[in-house]
Protein backbone atom coordinates (compact mmCIF):
# COMPACT_ATOMS: atom_id res chain seq x y z
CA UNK A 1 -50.48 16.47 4.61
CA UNK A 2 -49.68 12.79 5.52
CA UNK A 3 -45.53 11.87 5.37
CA UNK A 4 -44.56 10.03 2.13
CA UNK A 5 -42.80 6.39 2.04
CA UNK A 6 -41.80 4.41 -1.08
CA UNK A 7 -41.69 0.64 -1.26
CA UNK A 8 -38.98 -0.55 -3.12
CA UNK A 9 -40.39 -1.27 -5.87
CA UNK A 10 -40.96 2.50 -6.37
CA UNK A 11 -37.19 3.21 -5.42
CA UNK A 12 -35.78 0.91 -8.08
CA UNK A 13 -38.22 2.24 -10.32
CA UNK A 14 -37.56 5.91 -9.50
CA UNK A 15 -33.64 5.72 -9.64
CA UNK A 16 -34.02 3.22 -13.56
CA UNK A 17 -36.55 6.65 -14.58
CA UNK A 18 -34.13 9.08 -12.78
CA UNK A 19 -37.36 10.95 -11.19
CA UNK A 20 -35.97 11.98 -7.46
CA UNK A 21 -38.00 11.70 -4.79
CA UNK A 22 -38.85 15.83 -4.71
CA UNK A 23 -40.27 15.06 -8.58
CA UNK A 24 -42.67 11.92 -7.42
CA UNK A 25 -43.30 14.21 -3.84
CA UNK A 26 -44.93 17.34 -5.88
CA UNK A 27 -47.06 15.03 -8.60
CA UNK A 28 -48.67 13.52 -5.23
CA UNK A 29 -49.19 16.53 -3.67
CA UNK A 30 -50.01 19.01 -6.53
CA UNK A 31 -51.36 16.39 -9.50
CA UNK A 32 -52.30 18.02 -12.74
CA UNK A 33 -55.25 15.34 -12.54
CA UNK A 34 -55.66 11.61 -10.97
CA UNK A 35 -57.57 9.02 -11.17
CA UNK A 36 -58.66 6.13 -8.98
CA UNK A 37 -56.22 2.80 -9.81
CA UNK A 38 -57.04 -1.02 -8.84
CA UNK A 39 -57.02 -2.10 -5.07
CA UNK A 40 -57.55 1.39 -3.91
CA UNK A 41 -55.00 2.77 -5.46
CA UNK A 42 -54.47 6.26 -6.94
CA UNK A 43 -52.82 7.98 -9.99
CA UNK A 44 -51.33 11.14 -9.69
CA UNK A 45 -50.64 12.84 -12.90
CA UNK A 46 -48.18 15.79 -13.62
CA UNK A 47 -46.28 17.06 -16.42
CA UNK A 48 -42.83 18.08 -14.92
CA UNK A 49 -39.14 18.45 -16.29
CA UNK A 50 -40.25 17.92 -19.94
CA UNK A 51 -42.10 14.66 -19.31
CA UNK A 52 -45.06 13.41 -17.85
CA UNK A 53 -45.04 11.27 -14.82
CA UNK A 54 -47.72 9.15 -13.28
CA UNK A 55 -47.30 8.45 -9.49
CA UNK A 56 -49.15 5.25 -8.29
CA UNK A 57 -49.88 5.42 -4.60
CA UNK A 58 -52.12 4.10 -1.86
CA UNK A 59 -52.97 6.61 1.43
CA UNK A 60 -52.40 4.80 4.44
CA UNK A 61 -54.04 5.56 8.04
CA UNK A 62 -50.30 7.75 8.62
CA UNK A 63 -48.44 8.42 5.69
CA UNK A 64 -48.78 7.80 1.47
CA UNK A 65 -47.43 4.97 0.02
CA UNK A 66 -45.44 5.16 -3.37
CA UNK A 67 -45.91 2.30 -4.99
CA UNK A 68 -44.36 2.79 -8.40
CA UNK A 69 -43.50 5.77 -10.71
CA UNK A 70 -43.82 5.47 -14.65
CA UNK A 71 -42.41 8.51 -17.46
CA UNK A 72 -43.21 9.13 -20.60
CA UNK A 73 -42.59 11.90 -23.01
CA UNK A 74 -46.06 12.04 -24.12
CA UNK A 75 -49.23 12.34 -22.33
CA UNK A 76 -50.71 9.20 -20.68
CA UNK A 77 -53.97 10.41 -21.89
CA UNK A 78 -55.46 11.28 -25.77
């Protein structure tokens, strides 16, 4: 699998949510479901920890991009 990078909006978002990098690392990479996002973006769903994150990325030609990270207690779906 490709390496993972995180803009920094991602960082600041990660360290305000207090999801580490491992956390964000495993939704990518083992998503409970995703779903395509807007300028060919994806969202990578996983319930983790006691909460459910979403993982907004882009793949790049050598590596994934991170572009933000969101929590919530509940689902993001139903």
């Amino acid at each position: 699998m490709k390496s993972i990078r995180y803009d920094r909006h991602a960082k600041r978002r990660m360290k305000e949510r207090e999801v580490t990098e491992k956390e964000a690392e495993i939704t990518v990479k083992e998503p409970d479901y995703i779903e395509p996002s807007i300028k060919g973006r994806q969202n990578a769903y996983k319930f983790t920890g006691g909460r459910f994150l979403r993982v907004t990325f882009k793949e790049e030609q050598d590596n994934i991009l991170v572009v933000t990270v969101t929590v919530r207690k509940r689902s993001f779906k139903g």
